[in-house]
Protein backbone atom coordinates (compact mmCIF):
# COMPACT_ATOMS: atom_id res chain seq x y z
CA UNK A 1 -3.98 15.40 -15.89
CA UNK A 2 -6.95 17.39 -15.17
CA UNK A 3 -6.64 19.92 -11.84
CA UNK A 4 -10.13 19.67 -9.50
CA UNK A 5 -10.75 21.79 -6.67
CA UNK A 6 -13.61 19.60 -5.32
CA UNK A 7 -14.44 15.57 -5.20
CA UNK A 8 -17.79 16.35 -5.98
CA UNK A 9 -16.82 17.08 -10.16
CA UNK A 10 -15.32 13.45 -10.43
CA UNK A 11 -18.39 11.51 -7.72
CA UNK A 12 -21.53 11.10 -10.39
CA UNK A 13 -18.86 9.17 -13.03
CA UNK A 14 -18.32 6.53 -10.63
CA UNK A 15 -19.76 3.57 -8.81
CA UNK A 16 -16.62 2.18 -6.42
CA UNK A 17 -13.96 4.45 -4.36
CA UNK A 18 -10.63 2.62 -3.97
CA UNK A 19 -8.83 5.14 -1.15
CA UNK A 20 -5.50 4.97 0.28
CA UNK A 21 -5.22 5.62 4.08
CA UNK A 22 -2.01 6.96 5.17
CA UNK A 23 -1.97 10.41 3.41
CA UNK A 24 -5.71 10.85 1.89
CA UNK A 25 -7.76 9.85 4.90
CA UNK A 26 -5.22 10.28 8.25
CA UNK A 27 -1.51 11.18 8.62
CA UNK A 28 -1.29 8.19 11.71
CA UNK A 29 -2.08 9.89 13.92
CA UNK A 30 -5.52 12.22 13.15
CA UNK A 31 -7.99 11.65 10.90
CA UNK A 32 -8.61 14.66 7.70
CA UNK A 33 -11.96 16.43 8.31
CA UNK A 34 -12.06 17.07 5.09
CA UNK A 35 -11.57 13.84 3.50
CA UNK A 36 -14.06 12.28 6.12
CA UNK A 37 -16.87 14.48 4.75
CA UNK A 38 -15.81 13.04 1.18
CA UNK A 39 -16.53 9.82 2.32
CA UNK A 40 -19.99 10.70 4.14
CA UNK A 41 -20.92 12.18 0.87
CA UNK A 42 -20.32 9.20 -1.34
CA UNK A 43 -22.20 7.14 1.49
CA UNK A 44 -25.10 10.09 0.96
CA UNK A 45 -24.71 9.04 -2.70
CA UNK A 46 -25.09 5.14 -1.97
CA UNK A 47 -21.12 5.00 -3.71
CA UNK A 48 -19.43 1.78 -2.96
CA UNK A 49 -16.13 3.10 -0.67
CA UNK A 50 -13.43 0.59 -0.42
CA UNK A 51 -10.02 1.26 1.49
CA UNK A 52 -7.19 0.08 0.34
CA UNK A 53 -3.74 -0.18 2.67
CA UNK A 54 -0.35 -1.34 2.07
CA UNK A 55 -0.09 -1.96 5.86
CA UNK A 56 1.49 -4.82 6.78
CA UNK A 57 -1.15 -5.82 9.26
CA UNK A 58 -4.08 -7.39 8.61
CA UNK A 59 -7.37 -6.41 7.69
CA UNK A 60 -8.84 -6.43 11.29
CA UNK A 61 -6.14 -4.27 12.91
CA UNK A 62 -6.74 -1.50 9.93
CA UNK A 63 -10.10 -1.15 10.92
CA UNK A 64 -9.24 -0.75 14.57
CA UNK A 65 -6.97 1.53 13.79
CA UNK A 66 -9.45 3.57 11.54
CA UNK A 67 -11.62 2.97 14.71
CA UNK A 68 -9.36 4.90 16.85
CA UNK A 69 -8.58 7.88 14.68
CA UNK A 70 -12.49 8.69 14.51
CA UNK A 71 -13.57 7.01 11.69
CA UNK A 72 -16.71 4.90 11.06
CA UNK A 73 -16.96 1.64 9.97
CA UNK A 74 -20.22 2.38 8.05
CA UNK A 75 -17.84 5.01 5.78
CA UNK A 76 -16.65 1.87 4.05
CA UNK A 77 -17.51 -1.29 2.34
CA UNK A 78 -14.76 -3.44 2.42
CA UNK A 79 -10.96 -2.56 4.41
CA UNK A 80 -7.90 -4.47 2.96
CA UNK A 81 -4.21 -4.71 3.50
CA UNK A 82 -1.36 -5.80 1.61
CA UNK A 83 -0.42 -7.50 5.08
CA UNK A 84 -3.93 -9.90 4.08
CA UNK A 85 -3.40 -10.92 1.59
CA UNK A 86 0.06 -11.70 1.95
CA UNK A 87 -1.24 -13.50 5.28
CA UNK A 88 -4.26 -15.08 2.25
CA UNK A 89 -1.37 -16.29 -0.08
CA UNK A 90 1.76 -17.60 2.04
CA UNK A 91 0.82 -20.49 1.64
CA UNK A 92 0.57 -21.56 -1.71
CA UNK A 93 3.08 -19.25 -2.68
CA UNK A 94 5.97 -19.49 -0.28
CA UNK A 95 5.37 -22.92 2.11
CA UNK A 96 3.73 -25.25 -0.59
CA UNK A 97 7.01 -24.34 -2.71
CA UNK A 98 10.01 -23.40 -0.72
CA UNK A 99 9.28 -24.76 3.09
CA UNK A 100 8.38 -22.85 6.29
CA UNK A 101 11.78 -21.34 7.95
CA UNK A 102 11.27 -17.94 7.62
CA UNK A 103 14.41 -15.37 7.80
CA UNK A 104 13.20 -12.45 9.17
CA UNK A 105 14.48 -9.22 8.04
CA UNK A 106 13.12 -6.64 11.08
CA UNK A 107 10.33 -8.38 11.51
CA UNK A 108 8.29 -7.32 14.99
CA UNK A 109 6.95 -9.95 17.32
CA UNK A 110 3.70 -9.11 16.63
CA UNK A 111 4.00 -9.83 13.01
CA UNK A 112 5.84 -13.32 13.79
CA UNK A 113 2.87 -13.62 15.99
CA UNK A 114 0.13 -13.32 13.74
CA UNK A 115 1.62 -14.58 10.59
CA UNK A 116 2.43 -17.89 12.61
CA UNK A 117 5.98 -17.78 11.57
CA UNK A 118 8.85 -20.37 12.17
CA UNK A 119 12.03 -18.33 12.14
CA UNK A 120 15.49 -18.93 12.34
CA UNK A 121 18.89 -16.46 12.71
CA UNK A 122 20.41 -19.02 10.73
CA UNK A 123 20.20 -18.04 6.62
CA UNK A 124 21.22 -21.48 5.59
CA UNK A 125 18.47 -23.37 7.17
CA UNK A 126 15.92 -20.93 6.12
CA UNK A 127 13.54 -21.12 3.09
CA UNK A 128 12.30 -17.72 2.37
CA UNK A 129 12.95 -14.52 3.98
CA UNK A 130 10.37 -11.60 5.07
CA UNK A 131 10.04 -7.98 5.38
CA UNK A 132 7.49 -5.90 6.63
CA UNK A 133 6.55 -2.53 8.28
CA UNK A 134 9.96 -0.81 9.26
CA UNK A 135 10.93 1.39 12.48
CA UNK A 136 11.83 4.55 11.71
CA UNK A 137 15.56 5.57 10.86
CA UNK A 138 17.12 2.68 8.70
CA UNK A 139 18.23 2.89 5.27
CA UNK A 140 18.84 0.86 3.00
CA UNK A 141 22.86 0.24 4.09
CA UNK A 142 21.17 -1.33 7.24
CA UNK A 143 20.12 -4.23 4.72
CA UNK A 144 23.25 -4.63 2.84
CA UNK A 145 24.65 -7.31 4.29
CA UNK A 146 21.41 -9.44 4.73
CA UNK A 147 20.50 -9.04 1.14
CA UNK A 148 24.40 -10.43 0.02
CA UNK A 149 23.21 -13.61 2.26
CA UNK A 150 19.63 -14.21 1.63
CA UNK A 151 20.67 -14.10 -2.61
CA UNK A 152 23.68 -16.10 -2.14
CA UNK A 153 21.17 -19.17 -0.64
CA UNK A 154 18.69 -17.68 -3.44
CA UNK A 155 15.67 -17.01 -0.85
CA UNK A 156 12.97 -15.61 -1.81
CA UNK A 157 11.81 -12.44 0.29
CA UNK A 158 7.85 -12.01 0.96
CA UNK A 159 7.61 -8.14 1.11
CA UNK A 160 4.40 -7.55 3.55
CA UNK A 161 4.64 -3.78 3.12
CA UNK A 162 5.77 -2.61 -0.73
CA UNK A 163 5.50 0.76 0.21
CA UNK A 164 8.80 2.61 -0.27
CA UNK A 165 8.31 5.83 1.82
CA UNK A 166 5.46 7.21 4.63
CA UNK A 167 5.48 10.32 5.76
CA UNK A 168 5.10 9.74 9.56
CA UNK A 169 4.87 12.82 12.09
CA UNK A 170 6.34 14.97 8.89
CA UNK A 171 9.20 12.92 7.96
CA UNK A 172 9.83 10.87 5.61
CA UNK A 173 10.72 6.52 6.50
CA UNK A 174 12.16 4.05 4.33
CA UNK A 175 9.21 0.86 4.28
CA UNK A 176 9.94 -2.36 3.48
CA UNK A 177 9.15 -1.90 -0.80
CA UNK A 178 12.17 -0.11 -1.03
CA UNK A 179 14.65 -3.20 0.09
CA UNK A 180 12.39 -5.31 -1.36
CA UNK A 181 12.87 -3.54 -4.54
CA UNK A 182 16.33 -3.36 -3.89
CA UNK A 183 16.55 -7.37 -3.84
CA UNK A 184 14.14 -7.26 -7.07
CA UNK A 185 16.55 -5.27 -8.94
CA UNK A 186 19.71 -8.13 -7.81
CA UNK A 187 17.73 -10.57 -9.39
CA UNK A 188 15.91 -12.25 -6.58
CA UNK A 189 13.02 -13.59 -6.09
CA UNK A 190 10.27 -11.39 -4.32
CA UNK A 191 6.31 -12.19 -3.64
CA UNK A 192 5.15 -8.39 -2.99
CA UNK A 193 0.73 -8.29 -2.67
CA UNK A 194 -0.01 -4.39 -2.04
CA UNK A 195 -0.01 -1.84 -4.35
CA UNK A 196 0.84 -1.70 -6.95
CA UNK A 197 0.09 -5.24 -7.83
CA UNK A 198 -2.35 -6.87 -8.80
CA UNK A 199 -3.08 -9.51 -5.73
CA UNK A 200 -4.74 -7.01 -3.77
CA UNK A 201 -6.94 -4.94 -6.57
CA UNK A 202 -8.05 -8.97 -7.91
CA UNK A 203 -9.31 -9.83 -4.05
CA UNK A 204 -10.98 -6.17 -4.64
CA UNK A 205 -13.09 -6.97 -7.71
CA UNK A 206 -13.77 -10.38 -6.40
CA UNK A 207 -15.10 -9.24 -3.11
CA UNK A 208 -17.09 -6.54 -4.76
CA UNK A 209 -18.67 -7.96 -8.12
CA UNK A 210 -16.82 -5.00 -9.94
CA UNK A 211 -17.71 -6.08 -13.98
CA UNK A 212 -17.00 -2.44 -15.12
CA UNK A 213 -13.71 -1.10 -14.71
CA UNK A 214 -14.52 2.55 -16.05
CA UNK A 215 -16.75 2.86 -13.04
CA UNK A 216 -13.59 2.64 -10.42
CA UNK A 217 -11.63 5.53 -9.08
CA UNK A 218 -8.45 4.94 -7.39
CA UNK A 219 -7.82 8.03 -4.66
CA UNK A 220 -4.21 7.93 -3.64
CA UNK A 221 -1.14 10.86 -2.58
CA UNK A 222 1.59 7.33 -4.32
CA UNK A 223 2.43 7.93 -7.87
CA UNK A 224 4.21 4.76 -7.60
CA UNK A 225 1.81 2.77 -5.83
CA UNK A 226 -1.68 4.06 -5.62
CA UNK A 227 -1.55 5.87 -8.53
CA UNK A 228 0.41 2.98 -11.12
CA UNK A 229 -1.79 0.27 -9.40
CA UNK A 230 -5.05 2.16 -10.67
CA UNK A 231 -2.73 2.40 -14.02
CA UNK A 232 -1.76 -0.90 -14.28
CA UNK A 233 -5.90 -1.96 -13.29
CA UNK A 234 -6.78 0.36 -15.91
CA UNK A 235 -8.79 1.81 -13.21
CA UNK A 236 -9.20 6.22 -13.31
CA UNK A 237 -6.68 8.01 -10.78
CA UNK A 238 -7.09 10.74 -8.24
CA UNK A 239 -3.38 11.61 -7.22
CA UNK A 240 -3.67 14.05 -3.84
CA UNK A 241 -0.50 16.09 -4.49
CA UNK A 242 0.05 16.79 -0.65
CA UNK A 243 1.04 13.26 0.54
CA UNK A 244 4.06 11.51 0.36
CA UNK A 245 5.50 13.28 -2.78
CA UNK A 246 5.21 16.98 -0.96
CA UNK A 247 8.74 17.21 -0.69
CA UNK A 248 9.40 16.66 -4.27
CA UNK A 249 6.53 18.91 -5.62
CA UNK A 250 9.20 22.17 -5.71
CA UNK A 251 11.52 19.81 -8.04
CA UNK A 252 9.58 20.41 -11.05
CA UNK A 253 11.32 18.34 -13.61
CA UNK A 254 11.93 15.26 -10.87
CA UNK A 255 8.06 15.52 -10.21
CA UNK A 256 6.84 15.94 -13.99
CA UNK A 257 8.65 12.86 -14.86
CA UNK A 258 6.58 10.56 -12.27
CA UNK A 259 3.12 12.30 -13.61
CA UNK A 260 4.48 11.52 -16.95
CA UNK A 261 5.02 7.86 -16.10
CA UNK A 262 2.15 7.25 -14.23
CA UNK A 263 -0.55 10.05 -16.21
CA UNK A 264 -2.91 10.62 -13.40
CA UNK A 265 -6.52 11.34 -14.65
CA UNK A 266 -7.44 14.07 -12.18
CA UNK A 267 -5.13 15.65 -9.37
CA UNK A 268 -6.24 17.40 -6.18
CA UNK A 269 -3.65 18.83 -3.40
CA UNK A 270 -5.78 17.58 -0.16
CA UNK A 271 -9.28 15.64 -0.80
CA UNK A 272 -12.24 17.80 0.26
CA UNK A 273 -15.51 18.63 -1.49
């Protein structure tokens, strides 16, 4: 892992951007200076910038949300969210085969709302069970009992969100990865679209012609998402150390075995030029 003290060192070997949003570009509820001058500069340099979110809402809100915080929508290419394409693929991958009674595991009424869901209390007359974006406070013992019932009935869960922390307003949340995960590691059955999986980076290289994979750079502050998606793409990484593994970057040995598993290329603690 190679240490950079400015973007501009890694730009000219490069054609396409993939950035994370919550932790490079905005912490919710500001937008970075910094990291906004990155992207005017790759603009300057006619770079393709795509943003890449494992938001559970669709594409459209992102970009509103971007909206508010200050940002431009001609700093970017092409906005996706793990919430898309899960919206792109529920059909052929959870009605077509299991049926359309959704469980809902805290799902909000906006997302029943847009997904078009058809949800029922009752486990045994569902055929699949959901997970999303998460309020802040649970843990994973709030899920304990739901899990038990959705793999007895053998349902399988559509993670929206397979993030498994955010740092929101300087505290760390659970998301809706880690119970998905969770449910994974029981043996169930789980359809998960965001990073780091490959749904999500394949409607990237479709939408944007990529043919050379040496030319992408994933920017990203999630070893395990951001960071292993680019991995698992055999894209290069840009892991911004200040982001949702800040709290961990004291434990030395706890940290050096994530870099070790997921090898960033470069490293960077905020993005700036």
């Amino acid at each position: 892992m190679k240490k950079i003290s400015s973007f501009k060192n890694v730009i000219n070997n490069y054609d396409y951007f993939l950035f994370d949003q919550w932790g490079v570009l905005h912490n919710g509820y500001k937008k970075f200076l910094e990291a906004e001058k990155c992207l005017e500069f790759l603009k300057f340099k006619n770079k393709k910038i795509i943003l890449i979110s494992n938001s559970a809402n669709p594409s459209l809100q992102s970009e509103a949300n971007l909206k508010r915080l200050g940002y431009s929508e001609k700093l970017f290419d092409y906005c996706v969210t793990s919430g898309q394409i899960a919206l792109d693929n529920i059909n052929k991958d959870i009605y077509k085969k299991y049926g359309r009674k959704c469980f809902p595991l805290e799902l909000s009424k906006e997302k029943i709302k847009y997904f078009d869901l058809d949800c029922t209390k009752n486990i045994e007359k569902a055929n699949f069970a959901m997970i999303a974006d998460l309020k802040d406070g649970l843990s994973i013992l709030d899920f304990a009992e739901y899990l038990d019932k959705i793999y007895k009935y053998k349902l399988p869960l559509l993670c929206a969100n397979p993030d498994y922390l955010v740092h929101n307003n300087n505290t760390l949340s659970m998301c809706g990865g880690t119970v998905a995960q969770l449910y994974f590691d029981l043996g169930g059955t789980v359809f998960r679209y965001g990073k780091p999986y490959e749904p999500i980076y394949e409607d990237i290289i479709k939408r944007m012609s990529i043919k050379n994979k040496k030319k992408v750079l994933v920017i990203g502050d999630s070893l395990w998402h951001d960071i292993a998606g680019g991995r698992k793409m055999k894209f290069d990484t840009l892991w911004i150390k200040n982001g949702v593994h800040k709290p961990q970057l004291s434990k030395k040995d706890d940290i050096n075995q994530l870099i070790d598993k997921f090898t960033p290329k470069y490293s960077m603690s905020e993005l700036k030029l």
